[in-house]
PDB file of N, CA and C in Angstrom:
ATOM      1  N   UNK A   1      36.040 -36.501   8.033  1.00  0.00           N
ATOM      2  CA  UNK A   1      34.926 -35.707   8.503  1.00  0.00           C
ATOM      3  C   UNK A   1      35.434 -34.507   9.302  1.00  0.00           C
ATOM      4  N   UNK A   2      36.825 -34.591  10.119  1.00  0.00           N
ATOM      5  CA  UNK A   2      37.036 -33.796  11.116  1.00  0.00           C
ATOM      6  C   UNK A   2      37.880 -32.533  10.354  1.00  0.00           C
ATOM      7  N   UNK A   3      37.853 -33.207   8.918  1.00  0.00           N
ATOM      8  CA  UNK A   3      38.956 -31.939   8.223  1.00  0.00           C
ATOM      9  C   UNK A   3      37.993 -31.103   7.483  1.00  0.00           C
ATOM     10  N   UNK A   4      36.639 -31.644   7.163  1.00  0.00           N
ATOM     11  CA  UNK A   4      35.803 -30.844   6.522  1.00  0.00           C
ATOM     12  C   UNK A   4      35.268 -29.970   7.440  1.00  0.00           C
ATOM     13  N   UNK A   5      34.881 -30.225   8.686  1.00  0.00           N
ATOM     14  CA  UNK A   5      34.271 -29.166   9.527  1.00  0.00           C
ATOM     15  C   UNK A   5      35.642 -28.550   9.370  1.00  0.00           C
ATOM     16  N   UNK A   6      36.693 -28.617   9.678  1.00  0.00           N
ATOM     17  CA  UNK A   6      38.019 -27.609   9.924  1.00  0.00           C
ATOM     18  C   UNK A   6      37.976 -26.444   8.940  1.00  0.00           C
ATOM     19  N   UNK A   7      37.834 -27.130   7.828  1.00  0.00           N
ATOM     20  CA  UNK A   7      37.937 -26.464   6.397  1.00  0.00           C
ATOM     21  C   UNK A   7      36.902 -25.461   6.816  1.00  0.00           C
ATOM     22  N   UNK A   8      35.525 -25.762   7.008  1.00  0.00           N
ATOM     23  CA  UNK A   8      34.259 -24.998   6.419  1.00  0.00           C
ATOM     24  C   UNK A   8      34.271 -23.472   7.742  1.00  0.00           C
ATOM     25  N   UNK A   9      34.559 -24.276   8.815  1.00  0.00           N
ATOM     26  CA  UNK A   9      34.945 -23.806  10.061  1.00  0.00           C
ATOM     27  C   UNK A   9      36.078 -22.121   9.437  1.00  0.00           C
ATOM     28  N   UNK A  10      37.613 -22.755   9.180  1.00  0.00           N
ATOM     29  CA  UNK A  10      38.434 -21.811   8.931  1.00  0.00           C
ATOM     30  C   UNK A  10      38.437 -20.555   7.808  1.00  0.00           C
ATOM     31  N   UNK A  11      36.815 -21.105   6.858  1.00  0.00           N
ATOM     32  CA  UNK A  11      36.763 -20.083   5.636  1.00  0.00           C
ATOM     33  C   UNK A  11      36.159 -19.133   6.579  1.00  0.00           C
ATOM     34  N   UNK A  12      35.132 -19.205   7.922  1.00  0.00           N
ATOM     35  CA  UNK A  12      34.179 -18.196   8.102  1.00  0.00           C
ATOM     36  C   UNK A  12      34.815 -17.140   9.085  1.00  0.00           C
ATOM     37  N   UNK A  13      35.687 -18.016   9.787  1.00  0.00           N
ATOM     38  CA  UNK A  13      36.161 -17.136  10.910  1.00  0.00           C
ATOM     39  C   UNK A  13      37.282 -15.926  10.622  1.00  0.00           C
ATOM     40  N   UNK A  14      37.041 -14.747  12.029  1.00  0.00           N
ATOM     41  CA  UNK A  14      38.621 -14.065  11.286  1.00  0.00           C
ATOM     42  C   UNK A  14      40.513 -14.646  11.990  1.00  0.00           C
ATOM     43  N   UNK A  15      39.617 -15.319  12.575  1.00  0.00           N
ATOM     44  CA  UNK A  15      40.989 -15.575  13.267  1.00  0.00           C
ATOM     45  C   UNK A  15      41.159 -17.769  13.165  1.00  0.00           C
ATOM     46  N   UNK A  16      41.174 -18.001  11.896  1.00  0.00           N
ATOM     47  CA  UNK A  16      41.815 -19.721  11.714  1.00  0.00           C
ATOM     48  C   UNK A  16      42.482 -20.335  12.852  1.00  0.00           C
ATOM     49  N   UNK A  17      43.589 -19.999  13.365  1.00  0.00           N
ATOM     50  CA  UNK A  17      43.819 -20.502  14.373  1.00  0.00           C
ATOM     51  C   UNK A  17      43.232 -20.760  15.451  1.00  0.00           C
ATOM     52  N   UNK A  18      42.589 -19.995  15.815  1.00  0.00           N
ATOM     53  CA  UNK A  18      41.694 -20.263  16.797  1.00  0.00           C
ATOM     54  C   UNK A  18      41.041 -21.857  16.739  1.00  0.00           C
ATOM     55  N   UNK A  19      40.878 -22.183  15.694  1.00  0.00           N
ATOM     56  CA  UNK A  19      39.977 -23.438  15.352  1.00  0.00           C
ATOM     57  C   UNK A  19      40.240 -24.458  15.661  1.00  0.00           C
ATOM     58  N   UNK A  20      39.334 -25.054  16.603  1.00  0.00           N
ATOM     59  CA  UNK A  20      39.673 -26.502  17.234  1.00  0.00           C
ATOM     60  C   UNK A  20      38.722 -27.491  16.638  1.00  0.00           C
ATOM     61  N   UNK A  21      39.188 -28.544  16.481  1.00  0.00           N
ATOM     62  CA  UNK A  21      37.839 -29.943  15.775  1.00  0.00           C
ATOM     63  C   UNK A  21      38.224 -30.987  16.462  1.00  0.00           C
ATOM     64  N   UNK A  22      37.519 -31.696  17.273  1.00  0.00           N
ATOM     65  CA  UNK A  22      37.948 -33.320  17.808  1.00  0.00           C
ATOM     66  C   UNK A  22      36.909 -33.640  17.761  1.00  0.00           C
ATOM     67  N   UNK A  23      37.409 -35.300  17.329  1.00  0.00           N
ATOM     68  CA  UNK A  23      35.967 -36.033  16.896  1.00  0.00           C
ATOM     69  C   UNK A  23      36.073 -36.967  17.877  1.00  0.00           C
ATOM     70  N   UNK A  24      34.730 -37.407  18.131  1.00  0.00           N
ATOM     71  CA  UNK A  24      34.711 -38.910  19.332  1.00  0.00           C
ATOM     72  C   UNK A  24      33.602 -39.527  19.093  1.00  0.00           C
ATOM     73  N   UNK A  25      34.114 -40.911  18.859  1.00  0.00           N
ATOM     74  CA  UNK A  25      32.933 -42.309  18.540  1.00  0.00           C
ATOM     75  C   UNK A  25      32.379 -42.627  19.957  1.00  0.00           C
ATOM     76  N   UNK A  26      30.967 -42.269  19.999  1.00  0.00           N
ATOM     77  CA  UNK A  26      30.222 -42.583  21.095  1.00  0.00           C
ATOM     78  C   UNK A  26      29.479 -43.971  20.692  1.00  0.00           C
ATOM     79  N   UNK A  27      28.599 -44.376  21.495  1.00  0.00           N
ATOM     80  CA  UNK A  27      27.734 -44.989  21.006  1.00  0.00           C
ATOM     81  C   UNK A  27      26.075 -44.510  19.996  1.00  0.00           C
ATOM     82  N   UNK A  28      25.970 -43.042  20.228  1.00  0.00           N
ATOM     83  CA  UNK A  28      25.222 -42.733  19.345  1.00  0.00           C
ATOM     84  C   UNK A  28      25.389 -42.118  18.472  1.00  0.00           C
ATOM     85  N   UNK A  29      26.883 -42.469  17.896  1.00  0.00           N
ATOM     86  CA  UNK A  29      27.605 -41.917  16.540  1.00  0.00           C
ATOM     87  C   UNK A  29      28.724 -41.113  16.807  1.00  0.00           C
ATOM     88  N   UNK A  30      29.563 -40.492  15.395  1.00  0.00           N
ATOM     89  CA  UNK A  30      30.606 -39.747  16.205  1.00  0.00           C
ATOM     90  C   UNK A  30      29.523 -38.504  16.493  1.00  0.00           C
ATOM     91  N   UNK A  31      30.457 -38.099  17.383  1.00  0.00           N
ATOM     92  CA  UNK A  31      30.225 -36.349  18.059  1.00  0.00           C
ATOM     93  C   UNK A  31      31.819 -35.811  17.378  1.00  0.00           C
ATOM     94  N   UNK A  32      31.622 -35.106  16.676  1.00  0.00           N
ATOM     95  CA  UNK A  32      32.217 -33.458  16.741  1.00  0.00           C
ATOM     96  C   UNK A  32      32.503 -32.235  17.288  1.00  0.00           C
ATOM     97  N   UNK A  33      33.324 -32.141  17.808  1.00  0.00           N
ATOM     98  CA  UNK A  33      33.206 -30.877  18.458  1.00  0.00           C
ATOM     99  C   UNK A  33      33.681 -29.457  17.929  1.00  0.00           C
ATOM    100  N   UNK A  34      33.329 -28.660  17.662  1.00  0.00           N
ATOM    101  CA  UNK A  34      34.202 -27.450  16.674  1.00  0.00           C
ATOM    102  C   UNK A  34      33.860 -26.353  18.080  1.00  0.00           C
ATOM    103  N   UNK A  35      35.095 -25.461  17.925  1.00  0.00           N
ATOM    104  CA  UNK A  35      35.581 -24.733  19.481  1.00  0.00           C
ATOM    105  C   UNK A  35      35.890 -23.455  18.336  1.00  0.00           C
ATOM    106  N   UNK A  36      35.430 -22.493  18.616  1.00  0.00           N
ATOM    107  CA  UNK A  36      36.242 -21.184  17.936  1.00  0.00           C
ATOM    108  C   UNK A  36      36.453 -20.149  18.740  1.00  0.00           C
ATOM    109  N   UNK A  37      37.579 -19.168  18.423  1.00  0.00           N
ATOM    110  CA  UNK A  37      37.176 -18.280  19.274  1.00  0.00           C
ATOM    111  C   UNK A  37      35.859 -17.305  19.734  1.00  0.00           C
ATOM    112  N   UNK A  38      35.847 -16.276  20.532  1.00  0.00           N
ATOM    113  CA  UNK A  38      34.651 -15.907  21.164  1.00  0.00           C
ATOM    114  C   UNK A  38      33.825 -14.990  20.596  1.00  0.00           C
ATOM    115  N   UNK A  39      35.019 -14.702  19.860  1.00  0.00           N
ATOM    116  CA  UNK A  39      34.071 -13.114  18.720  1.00  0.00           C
ATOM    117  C   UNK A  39      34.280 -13.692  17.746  1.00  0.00           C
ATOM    118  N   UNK A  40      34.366 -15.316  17.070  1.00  0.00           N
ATOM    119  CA  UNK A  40      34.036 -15.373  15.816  1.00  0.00           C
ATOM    120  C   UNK A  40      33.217 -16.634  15.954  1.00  0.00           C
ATOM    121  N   UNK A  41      32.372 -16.672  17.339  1.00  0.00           N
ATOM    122  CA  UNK A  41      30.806 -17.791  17.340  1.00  0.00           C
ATOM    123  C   UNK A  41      29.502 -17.022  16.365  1.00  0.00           C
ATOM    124  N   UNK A  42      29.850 -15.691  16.603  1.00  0.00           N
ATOM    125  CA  UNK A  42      29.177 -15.095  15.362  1.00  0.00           C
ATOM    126  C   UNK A  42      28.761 -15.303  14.091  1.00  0.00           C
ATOM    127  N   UNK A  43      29.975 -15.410  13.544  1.00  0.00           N
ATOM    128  CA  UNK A  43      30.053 -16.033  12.348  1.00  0.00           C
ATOM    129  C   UNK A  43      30.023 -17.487  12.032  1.00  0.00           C
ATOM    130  N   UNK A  44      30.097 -18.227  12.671  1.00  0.00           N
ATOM    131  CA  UNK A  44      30.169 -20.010  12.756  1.00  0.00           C
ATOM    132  C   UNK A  44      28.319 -20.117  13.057  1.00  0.00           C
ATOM    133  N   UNK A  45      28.118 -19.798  13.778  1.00  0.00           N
ATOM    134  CA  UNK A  45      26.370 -19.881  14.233  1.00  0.00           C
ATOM    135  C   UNK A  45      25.785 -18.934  13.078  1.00  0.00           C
ATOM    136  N   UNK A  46      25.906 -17.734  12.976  1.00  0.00           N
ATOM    137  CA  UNK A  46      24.806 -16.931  11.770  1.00  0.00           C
ATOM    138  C   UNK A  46      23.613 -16.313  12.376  1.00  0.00           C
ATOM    139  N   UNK A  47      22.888 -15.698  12.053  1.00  0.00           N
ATOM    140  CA  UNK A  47      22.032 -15.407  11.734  1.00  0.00           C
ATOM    141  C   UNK A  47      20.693 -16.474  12.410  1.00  0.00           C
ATOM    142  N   UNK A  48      19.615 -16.372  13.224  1.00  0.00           N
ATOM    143  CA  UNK A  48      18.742 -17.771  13.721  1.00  0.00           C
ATOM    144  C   UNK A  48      19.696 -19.314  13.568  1.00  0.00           C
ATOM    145  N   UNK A  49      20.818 -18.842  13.735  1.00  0.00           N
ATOM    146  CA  UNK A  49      21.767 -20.434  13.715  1.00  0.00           C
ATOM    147  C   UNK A  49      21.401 -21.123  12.045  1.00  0.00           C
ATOM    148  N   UNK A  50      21.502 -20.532  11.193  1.00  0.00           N
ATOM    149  CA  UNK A  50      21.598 -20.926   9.588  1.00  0.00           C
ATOM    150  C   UNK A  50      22.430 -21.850   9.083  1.00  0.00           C
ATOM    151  N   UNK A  51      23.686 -20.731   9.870  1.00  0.00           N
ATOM    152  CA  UNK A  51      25.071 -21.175   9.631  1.00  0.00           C
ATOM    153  C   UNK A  51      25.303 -22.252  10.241  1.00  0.00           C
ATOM    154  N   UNK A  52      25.013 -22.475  11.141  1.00  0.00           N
ATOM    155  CA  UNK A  52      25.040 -23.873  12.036  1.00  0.00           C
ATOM    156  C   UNK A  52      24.265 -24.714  11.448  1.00  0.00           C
ATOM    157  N   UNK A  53      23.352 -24.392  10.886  1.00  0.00           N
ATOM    158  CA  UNK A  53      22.276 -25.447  10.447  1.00  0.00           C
ATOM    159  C   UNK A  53      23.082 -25.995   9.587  1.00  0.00           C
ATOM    160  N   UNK A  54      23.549 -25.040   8.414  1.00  0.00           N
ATOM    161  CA  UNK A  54      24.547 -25.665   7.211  1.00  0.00           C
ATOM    162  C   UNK A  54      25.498 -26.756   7.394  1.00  0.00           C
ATOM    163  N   UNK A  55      26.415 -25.772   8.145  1.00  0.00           N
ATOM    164  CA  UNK A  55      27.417 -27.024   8.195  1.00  0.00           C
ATOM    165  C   UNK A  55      27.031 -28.303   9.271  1.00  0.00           C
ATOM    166  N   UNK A  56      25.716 -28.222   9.825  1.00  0.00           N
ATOM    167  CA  UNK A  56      25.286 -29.815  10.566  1.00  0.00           C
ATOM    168  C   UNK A  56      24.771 -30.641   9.317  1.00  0.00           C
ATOM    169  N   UNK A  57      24.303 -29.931   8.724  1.00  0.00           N
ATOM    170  CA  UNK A  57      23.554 -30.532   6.970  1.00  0.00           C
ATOM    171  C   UNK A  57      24.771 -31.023   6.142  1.00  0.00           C
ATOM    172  N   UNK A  58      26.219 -30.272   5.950  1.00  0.00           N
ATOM    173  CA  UNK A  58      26.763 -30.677   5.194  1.00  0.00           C
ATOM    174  C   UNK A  58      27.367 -31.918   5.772  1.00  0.00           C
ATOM    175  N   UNK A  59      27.811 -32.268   7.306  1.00  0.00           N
ATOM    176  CA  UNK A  59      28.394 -33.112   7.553  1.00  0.00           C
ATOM    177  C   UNK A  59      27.455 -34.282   8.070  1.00  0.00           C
ATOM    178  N   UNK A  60      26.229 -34.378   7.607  1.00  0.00           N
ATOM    179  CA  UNK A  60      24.848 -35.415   7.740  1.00  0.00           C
ATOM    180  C   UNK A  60      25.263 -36.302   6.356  1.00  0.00           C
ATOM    181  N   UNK A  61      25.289 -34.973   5.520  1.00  0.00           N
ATOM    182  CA  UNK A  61      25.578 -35.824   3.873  1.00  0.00           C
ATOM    183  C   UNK A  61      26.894 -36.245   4.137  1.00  0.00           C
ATOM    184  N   UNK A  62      27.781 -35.780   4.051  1.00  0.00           N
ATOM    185  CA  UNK A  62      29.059 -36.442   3.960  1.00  0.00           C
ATOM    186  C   UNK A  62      28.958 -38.089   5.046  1.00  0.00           C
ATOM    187  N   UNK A  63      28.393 -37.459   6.566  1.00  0.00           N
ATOM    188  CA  UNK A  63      28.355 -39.148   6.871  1.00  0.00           C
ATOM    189  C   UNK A  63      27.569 -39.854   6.301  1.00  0.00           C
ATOM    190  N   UNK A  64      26.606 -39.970   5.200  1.00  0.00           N
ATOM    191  CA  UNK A  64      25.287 -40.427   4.844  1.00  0.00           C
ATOM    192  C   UNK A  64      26.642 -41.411   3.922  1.00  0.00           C
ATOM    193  N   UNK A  65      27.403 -41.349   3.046  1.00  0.00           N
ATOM    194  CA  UNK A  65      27.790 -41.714   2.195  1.00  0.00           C
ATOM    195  C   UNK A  65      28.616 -42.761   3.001  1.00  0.00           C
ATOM    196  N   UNK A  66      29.201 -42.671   4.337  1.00  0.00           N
ATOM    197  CA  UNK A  66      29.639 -43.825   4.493  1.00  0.00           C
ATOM    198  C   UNK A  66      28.847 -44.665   5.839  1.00  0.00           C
ATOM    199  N   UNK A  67      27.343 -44.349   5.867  1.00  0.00           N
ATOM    200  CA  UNK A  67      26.375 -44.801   6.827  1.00  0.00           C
ATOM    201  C   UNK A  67      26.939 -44.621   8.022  1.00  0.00           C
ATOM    202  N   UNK A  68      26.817 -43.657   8.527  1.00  0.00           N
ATOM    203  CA  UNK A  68      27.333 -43.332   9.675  1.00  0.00           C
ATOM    204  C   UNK A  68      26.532 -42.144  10.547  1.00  0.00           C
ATOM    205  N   UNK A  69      26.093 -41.973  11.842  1.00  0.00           N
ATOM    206  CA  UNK A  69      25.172 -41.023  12.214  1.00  0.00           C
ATOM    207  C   UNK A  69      26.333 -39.977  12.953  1.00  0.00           C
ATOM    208  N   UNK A  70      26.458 -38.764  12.633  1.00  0.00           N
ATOM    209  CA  UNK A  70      26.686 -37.852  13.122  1.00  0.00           C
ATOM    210  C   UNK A  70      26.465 -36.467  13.920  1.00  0.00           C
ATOM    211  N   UNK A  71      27.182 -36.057  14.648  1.00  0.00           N
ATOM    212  CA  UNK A  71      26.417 -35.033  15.401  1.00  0.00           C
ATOM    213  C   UNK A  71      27.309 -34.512  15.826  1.00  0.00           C
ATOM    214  N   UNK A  72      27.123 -32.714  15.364  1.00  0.00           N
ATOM    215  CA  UNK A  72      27.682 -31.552  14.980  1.00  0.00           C
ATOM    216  C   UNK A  72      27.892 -30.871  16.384  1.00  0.00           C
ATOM    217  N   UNK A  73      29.007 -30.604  17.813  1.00  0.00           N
ATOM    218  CA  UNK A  73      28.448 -29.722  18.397  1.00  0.00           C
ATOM    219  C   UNK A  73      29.317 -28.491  18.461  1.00  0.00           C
ATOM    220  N   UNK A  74      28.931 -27.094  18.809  1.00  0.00           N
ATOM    221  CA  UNK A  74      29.632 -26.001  18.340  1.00  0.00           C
ATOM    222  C   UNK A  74      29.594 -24.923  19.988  1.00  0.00           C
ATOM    223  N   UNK A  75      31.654 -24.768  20.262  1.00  0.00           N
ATOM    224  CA  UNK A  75      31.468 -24.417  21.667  1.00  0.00           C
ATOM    225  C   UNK A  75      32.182 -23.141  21.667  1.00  0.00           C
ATOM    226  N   UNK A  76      32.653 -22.590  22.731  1.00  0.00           N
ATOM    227  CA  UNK A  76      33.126 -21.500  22.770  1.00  0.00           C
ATOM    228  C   UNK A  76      34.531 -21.643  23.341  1.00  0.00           C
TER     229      UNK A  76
END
């Protein structure tokens, strides 16, 4: 899960390195955390947060397949 946000994360931004992902099993599922740099939250969020919406949608399905509740959060 933590390599697909990485992945989806490193196509949008201009600067890849920047890109941080750590995942942590809480009790109300894992949490995600995706960290980018400061001038490329732009592009990771979008437009009314689209882009954010997406990739919280894509990684809902991906945990759906192995029943698992997830939750997407996106920092600076």
């Amino acid at each position: 899960m933590k390599e697909l946000i990485r992945c989806i994360a490193e196509s949008l931004v201009d600067n890849p390195k920047a890109v941080v992902v750590t995942e942590e099993e809480t009790e109300k599922g894992l949490v995600i955390t995706l960290k980018v740099a400061e001038e490329d939250m732009g592009k990771v969020i979008g437009k009314q947060g689209r882009i954010a919406k997406a990739i919280r949608t894509v990684a809902k399905a991906a945990a759906s397949k192995e029943e698992k509740k997830i939750i997407v959060e996106i920092q600076q």
